[in-house]
C-alpha atoms as a PDB file:
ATOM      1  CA  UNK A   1      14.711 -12.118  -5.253  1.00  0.00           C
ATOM      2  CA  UNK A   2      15.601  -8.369  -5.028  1.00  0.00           C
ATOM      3  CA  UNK A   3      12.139  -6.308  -4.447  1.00  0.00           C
ATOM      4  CA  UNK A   4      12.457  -2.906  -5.106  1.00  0.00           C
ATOM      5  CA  UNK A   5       9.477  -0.275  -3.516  1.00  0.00           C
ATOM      6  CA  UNK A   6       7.117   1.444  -5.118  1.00  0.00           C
ATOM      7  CA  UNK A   7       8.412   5.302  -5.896  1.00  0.00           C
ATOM      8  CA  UNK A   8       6.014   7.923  -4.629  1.00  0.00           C
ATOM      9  CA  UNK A   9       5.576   9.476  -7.868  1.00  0.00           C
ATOM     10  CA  UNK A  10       3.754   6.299  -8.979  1.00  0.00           C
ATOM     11  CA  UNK A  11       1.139   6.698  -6.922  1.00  0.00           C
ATOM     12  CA  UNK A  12       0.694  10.035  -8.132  1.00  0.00           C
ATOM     13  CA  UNK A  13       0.987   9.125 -11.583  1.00  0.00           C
ATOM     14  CA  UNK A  14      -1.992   6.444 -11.080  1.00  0.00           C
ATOM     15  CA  UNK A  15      -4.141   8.907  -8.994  1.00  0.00           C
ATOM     16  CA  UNK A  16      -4.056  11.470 -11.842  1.00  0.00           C
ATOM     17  CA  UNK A  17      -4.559   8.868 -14.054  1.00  0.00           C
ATOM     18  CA  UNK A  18      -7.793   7.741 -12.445  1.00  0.00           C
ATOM     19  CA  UNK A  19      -8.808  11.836 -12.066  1.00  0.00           C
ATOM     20  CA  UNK A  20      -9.036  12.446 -15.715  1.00  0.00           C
ATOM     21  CA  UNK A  21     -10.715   8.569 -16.682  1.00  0.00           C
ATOM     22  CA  UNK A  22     -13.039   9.563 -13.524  1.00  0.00           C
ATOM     23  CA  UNK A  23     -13.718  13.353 -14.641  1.00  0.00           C
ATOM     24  CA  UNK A  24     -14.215  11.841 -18.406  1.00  0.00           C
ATOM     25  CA  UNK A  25     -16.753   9.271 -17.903  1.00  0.00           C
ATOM     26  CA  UNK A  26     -18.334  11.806 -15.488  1.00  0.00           C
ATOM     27  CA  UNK A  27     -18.540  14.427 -18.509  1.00  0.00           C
ATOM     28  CA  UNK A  28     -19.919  11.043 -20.951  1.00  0.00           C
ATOM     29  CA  UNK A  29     -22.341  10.503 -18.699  1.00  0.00           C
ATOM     30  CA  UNK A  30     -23.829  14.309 -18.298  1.00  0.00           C
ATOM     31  CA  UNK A  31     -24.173  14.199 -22.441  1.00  0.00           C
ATOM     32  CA  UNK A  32     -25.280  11.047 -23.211  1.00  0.00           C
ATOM     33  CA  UNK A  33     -27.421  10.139 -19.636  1.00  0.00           C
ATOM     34  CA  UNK A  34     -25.922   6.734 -19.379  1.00  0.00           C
ATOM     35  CA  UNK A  35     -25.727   6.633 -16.000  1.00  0.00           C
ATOM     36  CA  UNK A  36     -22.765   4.981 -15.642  1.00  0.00           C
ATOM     37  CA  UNK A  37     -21.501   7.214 -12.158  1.00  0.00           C
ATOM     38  CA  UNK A  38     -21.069   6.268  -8.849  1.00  0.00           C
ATOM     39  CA  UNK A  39     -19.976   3.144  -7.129  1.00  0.00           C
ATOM     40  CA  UNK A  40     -22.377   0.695  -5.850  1.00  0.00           C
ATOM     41  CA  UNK A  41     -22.055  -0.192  -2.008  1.00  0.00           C
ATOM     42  CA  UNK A  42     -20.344  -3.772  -2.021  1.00  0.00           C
ATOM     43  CA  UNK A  43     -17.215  -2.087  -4.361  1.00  0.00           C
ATOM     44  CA  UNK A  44     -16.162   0.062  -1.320  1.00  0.00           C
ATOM     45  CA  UNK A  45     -17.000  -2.628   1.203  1.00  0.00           C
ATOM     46  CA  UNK A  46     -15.087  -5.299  -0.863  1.00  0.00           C
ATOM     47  CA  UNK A  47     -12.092  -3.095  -1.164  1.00  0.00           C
ATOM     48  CA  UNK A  48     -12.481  -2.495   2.542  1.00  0.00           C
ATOM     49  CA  UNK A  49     -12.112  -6.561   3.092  1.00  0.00           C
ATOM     50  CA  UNK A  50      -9.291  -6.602   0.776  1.00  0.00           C
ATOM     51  CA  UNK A  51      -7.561  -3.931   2.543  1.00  0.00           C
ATOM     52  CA  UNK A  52      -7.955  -6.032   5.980  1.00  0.00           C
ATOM     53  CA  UNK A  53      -6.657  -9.062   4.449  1.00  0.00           C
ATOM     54  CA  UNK A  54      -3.583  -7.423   3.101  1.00  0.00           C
ATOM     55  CA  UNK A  55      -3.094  -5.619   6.353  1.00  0.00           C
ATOM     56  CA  UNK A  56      -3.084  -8.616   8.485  1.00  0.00           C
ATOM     57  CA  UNK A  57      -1.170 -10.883   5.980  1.00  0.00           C
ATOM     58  CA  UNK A  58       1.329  -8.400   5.922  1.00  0.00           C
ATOM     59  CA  UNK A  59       1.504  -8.340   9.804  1.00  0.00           C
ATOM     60  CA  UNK A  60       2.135 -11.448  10.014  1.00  0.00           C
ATOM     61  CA  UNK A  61       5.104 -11.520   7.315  1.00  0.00           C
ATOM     62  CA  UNK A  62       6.420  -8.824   9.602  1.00  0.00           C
ATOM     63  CA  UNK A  63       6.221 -10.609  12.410  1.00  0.00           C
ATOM     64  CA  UNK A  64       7.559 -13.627  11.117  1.00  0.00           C
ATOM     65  CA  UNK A  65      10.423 -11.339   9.583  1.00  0.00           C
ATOM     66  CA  UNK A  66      11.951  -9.742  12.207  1.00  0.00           C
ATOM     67  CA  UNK A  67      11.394 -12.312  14.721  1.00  0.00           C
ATOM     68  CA  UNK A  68      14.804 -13.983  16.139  1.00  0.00           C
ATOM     69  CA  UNK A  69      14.604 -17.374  14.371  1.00  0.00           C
ATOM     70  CA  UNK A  70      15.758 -19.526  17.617  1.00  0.00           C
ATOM     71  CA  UNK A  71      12.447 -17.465  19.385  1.00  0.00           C
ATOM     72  CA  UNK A  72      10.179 -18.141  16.314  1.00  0.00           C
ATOM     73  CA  UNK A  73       7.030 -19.878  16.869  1.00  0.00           C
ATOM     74  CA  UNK A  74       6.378 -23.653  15.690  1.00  0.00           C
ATOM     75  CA  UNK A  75       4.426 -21.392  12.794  1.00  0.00           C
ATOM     76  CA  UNK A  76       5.593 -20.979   9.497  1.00  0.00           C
ATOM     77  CA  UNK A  77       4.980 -18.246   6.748  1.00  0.00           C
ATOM     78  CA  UNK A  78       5.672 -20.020   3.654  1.00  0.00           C
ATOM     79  CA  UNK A  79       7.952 -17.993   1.415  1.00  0.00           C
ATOM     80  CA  UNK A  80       5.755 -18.164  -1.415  1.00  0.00           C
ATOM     81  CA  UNK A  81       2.965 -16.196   0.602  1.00  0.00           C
ATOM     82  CA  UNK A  82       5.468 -13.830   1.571  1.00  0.00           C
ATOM     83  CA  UNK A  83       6.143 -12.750  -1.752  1.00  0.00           C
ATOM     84  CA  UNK A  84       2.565 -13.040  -2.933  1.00  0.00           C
ATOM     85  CA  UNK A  85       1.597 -11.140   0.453  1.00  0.00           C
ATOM     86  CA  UNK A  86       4.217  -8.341  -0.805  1.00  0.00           C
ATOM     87  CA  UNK A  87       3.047  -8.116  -4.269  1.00  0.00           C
ATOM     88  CA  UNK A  88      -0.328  -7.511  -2.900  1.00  0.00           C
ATOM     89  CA  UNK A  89       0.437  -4.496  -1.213  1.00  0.00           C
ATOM     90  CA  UNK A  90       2.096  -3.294  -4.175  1.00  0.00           C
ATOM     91  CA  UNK A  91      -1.002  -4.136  -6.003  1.00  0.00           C
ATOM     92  CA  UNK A  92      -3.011  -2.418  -3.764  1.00  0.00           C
ATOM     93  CA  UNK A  93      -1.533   0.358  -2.978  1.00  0.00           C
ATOM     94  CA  UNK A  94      -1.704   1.694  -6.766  1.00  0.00           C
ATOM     95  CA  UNK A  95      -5.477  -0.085  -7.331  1.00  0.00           C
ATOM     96  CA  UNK A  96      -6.514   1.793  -4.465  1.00  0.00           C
ATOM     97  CA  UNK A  97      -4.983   4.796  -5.804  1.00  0.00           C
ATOM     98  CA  UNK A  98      -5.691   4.876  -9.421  1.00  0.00           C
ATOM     99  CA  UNK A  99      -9.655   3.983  -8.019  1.00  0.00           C
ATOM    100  CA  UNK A 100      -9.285   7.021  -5.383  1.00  0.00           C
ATOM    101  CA  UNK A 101      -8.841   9.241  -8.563  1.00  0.00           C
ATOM    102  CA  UNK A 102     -11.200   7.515 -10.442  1.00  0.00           C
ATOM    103  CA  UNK A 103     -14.230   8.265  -7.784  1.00  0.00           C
ATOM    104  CA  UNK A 104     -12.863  11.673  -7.012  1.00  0.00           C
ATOM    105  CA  UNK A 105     -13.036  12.584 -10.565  1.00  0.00           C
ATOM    106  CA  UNK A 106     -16.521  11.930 -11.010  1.00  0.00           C
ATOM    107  CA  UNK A 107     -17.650  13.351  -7.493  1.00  0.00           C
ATOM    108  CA  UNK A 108     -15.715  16.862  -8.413  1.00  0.00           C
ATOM    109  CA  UNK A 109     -17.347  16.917 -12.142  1.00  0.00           C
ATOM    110  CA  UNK A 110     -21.258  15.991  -9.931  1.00  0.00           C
ATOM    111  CA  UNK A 111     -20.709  18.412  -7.322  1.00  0.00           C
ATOM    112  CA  UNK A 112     -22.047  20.844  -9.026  1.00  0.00           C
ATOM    113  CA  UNK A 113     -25.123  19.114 -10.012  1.00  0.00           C
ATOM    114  CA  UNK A 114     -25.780  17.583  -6.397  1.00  0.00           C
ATOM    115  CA  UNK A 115     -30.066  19.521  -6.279  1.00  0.00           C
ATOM    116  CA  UNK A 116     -30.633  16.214  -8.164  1.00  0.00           C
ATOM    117  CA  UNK A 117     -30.918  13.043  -6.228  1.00  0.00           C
ATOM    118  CA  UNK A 118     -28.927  11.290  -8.830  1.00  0.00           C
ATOM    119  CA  UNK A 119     -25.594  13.357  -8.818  1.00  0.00           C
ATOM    120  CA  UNK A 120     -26.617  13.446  -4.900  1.00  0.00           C
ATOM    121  CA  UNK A 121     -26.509   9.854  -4.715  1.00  0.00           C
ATOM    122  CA  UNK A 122     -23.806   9.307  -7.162  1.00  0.00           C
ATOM    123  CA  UNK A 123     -21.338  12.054  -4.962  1.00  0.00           C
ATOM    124  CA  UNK A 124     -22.116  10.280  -1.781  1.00  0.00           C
ATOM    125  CA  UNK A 125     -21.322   6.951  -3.156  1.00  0.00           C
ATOM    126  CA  UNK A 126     -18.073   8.282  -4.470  1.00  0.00           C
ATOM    127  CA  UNK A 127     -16.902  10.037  -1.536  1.00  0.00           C
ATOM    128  CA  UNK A 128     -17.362   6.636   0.245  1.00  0.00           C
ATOM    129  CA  UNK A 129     -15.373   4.718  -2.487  1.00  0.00           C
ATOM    130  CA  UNK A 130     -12.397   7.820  -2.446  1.00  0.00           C
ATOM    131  CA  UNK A 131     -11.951   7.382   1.512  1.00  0.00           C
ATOM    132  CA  UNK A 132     -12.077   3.769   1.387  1.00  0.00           C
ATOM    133  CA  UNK A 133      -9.415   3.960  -1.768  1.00  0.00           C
ATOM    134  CA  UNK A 134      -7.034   6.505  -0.450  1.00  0.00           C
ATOM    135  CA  UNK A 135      -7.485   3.621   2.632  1.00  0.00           C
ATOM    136  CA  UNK A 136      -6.503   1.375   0.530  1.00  0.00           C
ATOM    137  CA  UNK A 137      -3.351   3.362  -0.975  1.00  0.00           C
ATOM    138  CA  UNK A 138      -2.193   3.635   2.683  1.00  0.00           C
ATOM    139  CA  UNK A 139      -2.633   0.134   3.383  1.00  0.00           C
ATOM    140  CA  UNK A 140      -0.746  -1.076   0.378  1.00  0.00           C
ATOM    141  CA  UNK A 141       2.214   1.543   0.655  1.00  0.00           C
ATOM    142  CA  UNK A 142       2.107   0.278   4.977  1.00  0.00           C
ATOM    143  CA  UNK A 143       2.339  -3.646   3.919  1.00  0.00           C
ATOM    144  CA  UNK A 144       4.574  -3.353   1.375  1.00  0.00           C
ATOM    145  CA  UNK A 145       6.985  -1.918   4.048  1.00  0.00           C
ATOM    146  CA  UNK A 146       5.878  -4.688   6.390  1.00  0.00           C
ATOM    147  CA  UNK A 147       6.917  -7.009   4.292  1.00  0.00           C
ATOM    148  CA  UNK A 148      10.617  -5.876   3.177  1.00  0.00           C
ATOM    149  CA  UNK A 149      13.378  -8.203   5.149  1.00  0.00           C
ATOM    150  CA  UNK A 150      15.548  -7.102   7.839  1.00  0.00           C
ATOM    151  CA  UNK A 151      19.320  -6.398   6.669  1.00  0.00           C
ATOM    152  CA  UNK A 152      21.131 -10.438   6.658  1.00  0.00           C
ATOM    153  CA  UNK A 153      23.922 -10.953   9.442  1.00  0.00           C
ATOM    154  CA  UNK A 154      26.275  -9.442   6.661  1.00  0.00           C
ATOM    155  CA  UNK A 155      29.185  -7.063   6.990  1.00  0.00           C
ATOM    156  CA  UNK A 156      26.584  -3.894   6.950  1.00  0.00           C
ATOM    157  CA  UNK A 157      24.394  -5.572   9.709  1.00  0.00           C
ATOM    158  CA  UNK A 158      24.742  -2.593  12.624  1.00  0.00           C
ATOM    159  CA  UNK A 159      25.292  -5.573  14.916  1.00  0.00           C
ATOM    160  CA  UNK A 160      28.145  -6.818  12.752  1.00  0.00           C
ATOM    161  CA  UNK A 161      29.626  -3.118  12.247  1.00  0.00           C
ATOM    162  CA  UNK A 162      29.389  -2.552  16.125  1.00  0.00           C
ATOM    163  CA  UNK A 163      31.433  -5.967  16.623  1.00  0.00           C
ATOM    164  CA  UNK A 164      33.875  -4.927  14.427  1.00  0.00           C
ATOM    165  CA  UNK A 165      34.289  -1.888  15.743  1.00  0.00           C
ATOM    166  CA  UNK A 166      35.356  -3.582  19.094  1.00  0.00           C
ATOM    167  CA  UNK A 167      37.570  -5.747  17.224  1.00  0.00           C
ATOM    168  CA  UNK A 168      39.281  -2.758  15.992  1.00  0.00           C
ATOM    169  CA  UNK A 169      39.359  -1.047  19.283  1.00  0.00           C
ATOM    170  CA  UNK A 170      40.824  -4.399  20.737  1.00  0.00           C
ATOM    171  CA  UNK A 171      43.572  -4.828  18.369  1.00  0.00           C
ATOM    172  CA  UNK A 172      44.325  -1.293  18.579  1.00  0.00           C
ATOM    173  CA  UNK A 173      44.697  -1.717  22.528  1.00  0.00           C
ATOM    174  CA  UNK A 174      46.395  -4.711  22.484  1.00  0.00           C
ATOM    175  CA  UNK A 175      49.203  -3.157  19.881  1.00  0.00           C
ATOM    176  CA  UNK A 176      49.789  -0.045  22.250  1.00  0.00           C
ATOM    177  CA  UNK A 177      50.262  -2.879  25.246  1.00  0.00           C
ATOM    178  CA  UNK A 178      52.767  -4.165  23.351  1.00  0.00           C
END
């Protein structure tokens, strides 16, 4: 399976994305008074589990990754959690930031209403939820580069280039011997 990672421009595509749905639900909610702003407490401290989880399972891919296999550990990451561990992080990394501009749209549009405990309440909230996104973002953009593989023991390994290299130099000595 070739992987490819996640341009940057994605993530800015997803957090403008979640600016404008933010800043419009923000603007529904001043004219109709549904209510519908903010983000309720266990949101940001679920995404802050989920950010933990993908951290350490990504850690561990690492680890497993880059270890020398003869040194390895009697563990074993099972490939299928590898690439599930990897999608994750891509996962996350765009949730967290399409959800960072989601919250920071409707904390930007109830700034300026923050004298009323409401849009108080509902900025608050949504600070809390951008940090812990933008947290997020981070976390996913870090594990996904935890999890890529180190190069094979192919011809562009730097340990097979640098042994060719003293082949080379070798042959090269031994011809001017001769």
């Amino acid at each position: 399976m070739n992987a490819r990672r996640t341009s940057w421009w994605y993530y800015l595509i997803a957090i403008a994305l979640g600016l404008l749905g933010g800043a419009g639900i923000a603007v529904y909610d001043e004219h109709s008074g549904a209510s519908m702003l903010g983000a309720p407490w266990f949101v940001s401290g679920l995404l802050a589990v989920l950010g933990v989880v993908v951290l350490v399972l990504a850690l561990q891919v690492h680890k497993y990754a880059t270890t020398d296999p003869r040194k390895r550990p009697n563990t074993f990451v099972n490939p299928t959690l590898a690439v599930y561990t990897l999608v994750l992080a891509k996962a996350l990394g765009l949730a967290g930031a399409a959800l960072a501009g989601w919250y920071g749209g409707q904390a930007l549009l109830s700034i300026a209403h923050m004298e009323a405990d409401y849009y108080s309440q509902v900025v608050l909230e949504c600070a809390i939820a951008v940090v812990v996104c933008l947290a997020d973002m981070v976390i996913g953009i870090v594990g996904e580069w935890l999890c890529q593989l180190p190069p094979t023991e192919g011809a562009e390994h730097p340990k097979m280039k640098k042994a060719a290299r003293s082949r080379q130099m070798a042959g090269a000595v031994s011809k001017s011997a001769e």
